[in-house]
C-alpha atoms as a PDB file:
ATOM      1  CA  UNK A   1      73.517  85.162  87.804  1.00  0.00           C
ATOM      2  CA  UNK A   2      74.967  87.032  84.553  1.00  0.00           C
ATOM      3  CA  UNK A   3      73.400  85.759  81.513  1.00  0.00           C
ATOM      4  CA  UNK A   4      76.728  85.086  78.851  1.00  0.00           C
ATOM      5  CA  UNK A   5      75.368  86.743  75.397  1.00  0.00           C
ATOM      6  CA  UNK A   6      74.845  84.397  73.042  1.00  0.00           C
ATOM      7  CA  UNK A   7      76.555  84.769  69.404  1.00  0.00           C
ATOM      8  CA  UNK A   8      74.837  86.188  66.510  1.00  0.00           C
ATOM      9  CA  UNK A   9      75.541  85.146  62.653  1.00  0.00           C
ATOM     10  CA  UNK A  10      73.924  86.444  59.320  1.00  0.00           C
ATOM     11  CA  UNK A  11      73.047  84.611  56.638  1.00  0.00           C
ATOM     12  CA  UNK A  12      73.951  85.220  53.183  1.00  0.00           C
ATOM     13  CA  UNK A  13      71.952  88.277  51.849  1.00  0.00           C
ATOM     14  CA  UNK A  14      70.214  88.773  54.994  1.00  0.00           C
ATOM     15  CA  UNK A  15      69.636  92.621  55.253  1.00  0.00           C
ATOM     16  CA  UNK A  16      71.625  93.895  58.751  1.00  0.00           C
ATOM     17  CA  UNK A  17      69.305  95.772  61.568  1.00  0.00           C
ATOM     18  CA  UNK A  18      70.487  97.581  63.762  1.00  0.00           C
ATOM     19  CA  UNK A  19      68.739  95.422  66.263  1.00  0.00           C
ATOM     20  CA  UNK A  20      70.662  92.164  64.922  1.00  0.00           C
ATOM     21  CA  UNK A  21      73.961  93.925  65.040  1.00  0.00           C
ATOM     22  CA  UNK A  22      73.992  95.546  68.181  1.00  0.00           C
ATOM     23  CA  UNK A  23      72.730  92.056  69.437  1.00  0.00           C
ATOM     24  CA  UNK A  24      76.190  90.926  67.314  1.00  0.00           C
ATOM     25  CA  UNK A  25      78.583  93.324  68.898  1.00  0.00           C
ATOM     26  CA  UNK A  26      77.259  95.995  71.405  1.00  0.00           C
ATOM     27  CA  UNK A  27      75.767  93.360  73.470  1.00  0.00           C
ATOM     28  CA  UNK A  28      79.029  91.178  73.409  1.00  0.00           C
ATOM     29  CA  UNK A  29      81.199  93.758  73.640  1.00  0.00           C
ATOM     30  CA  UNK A  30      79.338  95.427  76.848  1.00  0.00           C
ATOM     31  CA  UNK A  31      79.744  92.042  78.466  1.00  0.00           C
ATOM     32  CA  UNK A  32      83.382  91.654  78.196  1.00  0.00           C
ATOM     33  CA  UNK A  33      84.057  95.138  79.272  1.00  0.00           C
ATOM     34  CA  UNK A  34      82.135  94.173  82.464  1.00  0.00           C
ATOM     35  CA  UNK A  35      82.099  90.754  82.742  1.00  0.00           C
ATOM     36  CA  UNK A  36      80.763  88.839  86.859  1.00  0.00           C
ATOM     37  CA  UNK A  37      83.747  89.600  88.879  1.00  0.00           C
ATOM     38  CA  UNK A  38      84.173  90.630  92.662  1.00  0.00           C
ATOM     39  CA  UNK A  39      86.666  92.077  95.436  1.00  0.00           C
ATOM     40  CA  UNK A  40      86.006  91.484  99.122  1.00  0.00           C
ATOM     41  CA  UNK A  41      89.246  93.178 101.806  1.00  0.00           C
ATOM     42  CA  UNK A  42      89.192  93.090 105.719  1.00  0.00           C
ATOM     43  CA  UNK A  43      90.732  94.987 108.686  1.00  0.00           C
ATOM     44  CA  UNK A  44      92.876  94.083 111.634  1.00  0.00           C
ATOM     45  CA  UNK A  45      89.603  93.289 113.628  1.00  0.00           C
ATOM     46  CA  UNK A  46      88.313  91.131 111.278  1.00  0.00           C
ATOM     47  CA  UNK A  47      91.503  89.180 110.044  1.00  0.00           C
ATOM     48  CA  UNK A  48      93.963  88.804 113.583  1.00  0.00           C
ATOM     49  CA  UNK A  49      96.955  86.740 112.872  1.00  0.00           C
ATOM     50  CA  UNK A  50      96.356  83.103 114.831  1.00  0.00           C
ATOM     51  CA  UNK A  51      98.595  81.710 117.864  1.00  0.00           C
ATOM     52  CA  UNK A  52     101.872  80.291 116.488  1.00  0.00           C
ATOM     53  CA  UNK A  53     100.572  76.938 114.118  1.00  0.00           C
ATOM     54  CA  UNK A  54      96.798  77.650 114.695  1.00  0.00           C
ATOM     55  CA  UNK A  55      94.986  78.633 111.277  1.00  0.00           C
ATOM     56  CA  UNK A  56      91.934  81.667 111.160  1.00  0.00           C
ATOM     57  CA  UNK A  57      89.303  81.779 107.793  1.00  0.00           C
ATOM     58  CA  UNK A  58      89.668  85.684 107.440  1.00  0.00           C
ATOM     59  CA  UNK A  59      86.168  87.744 107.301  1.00  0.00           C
ATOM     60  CA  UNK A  60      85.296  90.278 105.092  1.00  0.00           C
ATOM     61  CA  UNK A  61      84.511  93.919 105.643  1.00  0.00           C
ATOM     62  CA  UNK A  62      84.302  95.829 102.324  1.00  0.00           C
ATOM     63  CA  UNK A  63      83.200  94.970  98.737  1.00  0.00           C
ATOM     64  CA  UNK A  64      85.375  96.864  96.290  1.00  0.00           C
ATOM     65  CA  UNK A  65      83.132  95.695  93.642  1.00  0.00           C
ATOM     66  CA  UNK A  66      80.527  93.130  92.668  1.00  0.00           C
ATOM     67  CA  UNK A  67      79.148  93.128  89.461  1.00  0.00           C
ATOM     68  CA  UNK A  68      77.117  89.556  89.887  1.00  0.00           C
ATOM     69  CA  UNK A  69      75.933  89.329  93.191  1.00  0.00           C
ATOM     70  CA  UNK A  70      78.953  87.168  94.500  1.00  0.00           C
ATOM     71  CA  UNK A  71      79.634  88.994  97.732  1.00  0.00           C
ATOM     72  CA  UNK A  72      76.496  89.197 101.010  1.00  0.00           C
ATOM     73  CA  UNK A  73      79.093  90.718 103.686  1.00  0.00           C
ATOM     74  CA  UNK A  74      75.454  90.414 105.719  1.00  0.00           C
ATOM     75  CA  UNK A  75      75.084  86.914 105.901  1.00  0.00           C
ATOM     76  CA  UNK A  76      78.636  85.404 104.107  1.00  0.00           C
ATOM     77  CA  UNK A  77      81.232  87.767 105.444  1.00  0.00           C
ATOM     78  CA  UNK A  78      83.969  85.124 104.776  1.00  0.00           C
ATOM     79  CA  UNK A  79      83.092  84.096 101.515  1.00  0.00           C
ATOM     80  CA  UNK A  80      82.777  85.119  97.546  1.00  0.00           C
ATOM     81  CA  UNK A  81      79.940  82.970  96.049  1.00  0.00           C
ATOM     82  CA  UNK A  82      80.097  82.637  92.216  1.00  0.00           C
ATOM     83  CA  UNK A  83      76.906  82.741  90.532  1.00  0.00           C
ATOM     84  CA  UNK A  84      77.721  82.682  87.201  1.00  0.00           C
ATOM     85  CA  UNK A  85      79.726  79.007  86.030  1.00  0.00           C
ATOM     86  CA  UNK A  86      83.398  79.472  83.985  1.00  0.00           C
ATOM     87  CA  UNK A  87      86.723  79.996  83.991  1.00  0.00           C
ATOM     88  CA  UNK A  88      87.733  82.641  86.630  1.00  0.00           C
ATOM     89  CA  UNK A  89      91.042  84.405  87.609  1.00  0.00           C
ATOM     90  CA  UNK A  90      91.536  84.401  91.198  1.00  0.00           C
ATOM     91  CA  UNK A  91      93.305  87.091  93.391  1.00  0.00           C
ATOM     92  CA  UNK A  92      93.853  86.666  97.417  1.00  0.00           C
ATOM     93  CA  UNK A  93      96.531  88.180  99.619  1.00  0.00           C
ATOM     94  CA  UNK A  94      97.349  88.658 103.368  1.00  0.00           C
ATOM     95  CA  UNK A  95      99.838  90.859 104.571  1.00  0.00           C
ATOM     96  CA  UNK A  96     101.829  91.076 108.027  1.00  0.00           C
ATOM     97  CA  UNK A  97     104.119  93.301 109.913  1.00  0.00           C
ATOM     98  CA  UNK A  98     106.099  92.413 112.600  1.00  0.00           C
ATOM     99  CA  UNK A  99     105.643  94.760 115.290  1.00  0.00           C
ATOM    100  CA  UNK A 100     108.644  93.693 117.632  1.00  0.00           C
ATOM    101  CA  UNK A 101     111.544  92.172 116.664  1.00  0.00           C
ATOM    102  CA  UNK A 102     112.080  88.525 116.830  1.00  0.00           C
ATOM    103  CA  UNK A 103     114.987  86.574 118.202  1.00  0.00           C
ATOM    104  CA  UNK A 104     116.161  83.275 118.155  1.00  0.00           C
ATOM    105  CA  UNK A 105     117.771  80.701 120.704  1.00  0.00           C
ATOM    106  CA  UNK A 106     121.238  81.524 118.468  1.00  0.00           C
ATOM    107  CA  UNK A 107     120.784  85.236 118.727  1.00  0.00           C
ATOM    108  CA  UNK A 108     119.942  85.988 114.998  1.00  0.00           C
ATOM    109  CA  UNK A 109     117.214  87.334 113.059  1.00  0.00           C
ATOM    110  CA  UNK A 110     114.108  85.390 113.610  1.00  0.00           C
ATOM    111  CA  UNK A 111     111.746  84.179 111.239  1.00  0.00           C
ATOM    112  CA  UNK A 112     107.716  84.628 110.829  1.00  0.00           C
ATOM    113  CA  UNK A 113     106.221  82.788 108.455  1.00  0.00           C
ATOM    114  CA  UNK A 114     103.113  83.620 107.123  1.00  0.00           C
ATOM    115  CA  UNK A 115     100.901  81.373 104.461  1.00  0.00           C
ATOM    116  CA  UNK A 116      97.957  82.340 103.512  1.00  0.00           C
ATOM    117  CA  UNK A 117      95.355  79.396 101.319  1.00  0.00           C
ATOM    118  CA  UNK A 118      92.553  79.534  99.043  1.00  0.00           C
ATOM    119  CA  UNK A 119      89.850  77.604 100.086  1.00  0.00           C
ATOM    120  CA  UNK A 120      87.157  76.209  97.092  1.00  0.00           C
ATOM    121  CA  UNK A 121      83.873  74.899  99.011  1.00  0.00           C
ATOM    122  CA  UNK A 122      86.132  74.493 102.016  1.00  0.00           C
ATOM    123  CA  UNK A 123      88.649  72.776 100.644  1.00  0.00           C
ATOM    124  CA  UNK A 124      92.297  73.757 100.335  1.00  0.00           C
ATOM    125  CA  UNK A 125      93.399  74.814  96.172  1.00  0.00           C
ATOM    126  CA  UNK A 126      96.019  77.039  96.498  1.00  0.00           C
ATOM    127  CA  UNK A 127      98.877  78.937  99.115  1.00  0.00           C
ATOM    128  CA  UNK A 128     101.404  81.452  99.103  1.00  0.00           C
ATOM    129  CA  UNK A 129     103.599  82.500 101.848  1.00  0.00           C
ATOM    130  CA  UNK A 130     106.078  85.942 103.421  1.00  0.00           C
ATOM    131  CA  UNK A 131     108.328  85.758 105.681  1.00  0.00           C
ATOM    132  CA  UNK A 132     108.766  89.273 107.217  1.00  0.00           C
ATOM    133  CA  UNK A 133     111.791  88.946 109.720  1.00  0.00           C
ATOM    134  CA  UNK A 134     112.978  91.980 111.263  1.00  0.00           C
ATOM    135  CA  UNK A 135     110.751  94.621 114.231  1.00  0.00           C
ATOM    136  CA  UNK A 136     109.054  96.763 112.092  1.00  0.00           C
ATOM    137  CA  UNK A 137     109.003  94.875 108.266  1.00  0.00           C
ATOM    138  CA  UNK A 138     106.128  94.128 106.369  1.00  0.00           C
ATOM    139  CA  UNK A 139     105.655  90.925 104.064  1.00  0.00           C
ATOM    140  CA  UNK A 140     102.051  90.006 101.870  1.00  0.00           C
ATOM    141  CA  UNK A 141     101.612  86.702 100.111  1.00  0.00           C
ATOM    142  CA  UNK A 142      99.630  87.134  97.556  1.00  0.00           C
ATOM    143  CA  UNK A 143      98.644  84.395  94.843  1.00  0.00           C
ATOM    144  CA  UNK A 144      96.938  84.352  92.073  1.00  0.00           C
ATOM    145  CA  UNK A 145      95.016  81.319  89.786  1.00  0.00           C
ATOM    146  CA  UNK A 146      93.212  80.333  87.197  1.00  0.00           C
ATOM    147  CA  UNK A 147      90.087  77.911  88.060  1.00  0.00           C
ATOM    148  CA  UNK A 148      87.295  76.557  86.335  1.00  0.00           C
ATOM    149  CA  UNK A 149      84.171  77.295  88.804  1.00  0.00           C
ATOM    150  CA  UNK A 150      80.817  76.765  89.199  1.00  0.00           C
ATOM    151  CA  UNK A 151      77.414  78.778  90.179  1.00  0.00           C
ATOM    152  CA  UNK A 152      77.264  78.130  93.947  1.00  0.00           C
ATOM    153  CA  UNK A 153      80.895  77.295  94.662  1.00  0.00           C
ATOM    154  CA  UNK A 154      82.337  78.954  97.717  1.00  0.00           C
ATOM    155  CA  UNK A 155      86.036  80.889  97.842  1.00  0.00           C
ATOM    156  CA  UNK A 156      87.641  81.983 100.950  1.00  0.00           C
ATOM    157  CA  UNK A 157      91.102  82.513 102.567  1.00  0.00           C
ATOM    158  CA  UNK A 158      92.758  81.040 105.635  1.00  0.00           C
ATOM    159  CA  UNK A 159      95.818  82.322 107.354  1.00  0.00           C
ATOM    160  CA  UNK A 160      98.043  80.670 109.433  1.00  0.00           C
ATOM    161  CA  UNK A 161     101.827  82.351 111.070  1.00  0.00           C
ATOM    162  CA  UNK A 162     104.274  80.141 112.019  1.00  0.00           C
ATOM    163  CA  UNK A 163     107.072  81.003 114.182  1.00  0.00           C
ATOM    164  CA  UNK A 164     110.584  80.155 112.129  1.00  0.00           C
ATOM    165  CA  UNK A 165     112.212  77.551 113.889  1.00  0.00           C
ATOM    166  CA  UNK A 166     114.718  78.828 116.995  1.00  0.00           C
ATOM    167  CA  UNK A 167     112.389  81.825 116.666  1.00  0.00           C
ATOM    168  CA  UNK A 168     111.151  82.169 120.905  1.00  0.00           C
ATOM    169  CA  UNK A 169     109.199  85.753 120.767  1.00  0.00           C
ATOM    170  CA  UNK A 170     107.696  87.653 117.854  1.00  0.00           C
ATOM    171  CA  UNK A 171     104.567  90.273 117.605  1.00  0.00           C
ATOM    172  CA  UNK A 172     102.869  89.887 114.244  1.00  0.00           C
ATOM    173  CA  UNK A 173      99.665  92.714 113.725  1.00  0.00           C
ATOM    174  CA  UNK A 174      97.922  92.275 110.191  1.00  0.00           C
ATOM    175  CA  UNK A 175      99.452  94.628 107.310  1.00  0.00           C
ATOM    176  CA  UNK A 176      95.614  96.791 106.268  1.00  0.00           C
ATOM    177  CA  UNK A 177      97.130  98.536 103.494  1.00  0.00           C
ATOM    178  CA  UNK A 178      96.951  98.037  99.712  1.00  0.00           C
ATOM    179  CA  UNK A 179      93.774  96.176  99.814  1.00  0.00           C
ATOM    180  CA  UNK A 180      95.105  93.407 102.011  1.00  0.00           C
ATOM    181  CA  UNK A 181      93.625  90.779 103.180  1.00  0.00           C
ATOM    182  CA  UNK A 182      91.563  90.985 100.094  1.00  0.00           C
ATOM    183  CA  UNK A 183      90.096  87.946  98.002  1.00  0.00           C
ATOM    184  CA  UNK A 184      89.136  88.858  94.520  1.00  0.00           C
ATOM    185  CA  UNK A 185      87.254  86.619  91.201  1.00  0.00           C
ATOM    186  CA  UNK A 186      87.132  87.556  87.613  1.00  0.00           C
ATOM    187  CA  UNK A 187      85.345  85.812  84.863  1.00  0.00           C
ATOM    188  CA  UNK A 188      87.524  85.484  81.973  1.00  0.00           C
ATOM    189  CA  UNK A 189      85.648  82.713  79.864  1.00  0.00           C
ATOM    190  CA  UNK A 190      82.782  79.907  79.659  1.00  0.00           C
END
């Protein structure tokens, strides 16, 4: 758990050490520059699009970063742990492709439609969705929040892929590039 510097003042008069000010500012100012914050991603073997209307918690594979402790790929390869209470921005994404095309009773364009959710202590506080549509296109949903946390609380992402209504065949394969699925906290205040 990161230890949030606490504020220094001065009194009126009161001779300035060097101690006392970098206490004031270098202290402070090293925490903000690199404040608890933490990016987990995955792989196609460890995040495999669900059967049409079923729902997967996506694993881990990689830390990008972790500068409190918030990610144990060993033990909690599905989860970011925060260990230090506040206000935290939260990143998470999943991304698709559609590897054959899809096709509808009505001969059109089919639709896949993928949601991905942000899970806090296991339950549901956030979703975004894609909708790739053709053999061959690539959608993410990615979100983004703001949430007021505490140490211990749990974060992790769920997928589910839906076929489109009318939509009889599709092959969906997990999208691995630009970080995706990833699932990423920042500390931005107490």
């Amino acid at each position: 758990m990161a230890t949030i510097p606490a504020t220094q003042s001065f009194l009126a008069g009161e001779k300035v050490t060097a101690s006392k000010l970098n206490a004031a500012t270098k202290t402070v100012l090293d925490w903000l520059l690199n404040p608890p914050m933490a990016m987990a991603t995955g792989t196609a073997s460890t995040s495999a699009l669900p059967t049409d209307g079923s729902a997967v918690v996506n694993s881990f594979v990689t830390e990008k970063f972790d500068t409190d402790n918030m990610v144990n790929l060993s033990t909690l390869a599905d989860k970011i742990t925060i260990q230090t209470s506040g206000l935290y921005d939260i990143d998470w994404s999943y991304g698709a492709t559609v590897t054959s095309a899809t096709v509808t009773v009505a001969n059109t364009p089919g639709q896949v439609n993928t949601s991905c959710f942000l899970y806090v202590n296991t339950v549901p506080n956030g979703v975004t969705s894609a909708r790739p549509i053709a053999g061959g296109s690539v959608a993410v949903a990615h979100g983004k929040t703001r949430l007021r946390l505490n140490a211990g609380d749990t974060l992790q992402i769920q997928t589910q892929t839906r076929l489109g209504t009318g939509t009889t065949a599709a092959t969906v394969s997990p999208y691995n590039n630009y970080n995706t699925p990833h699932l990423a906290a920042r500390f931005i205040a107490p």
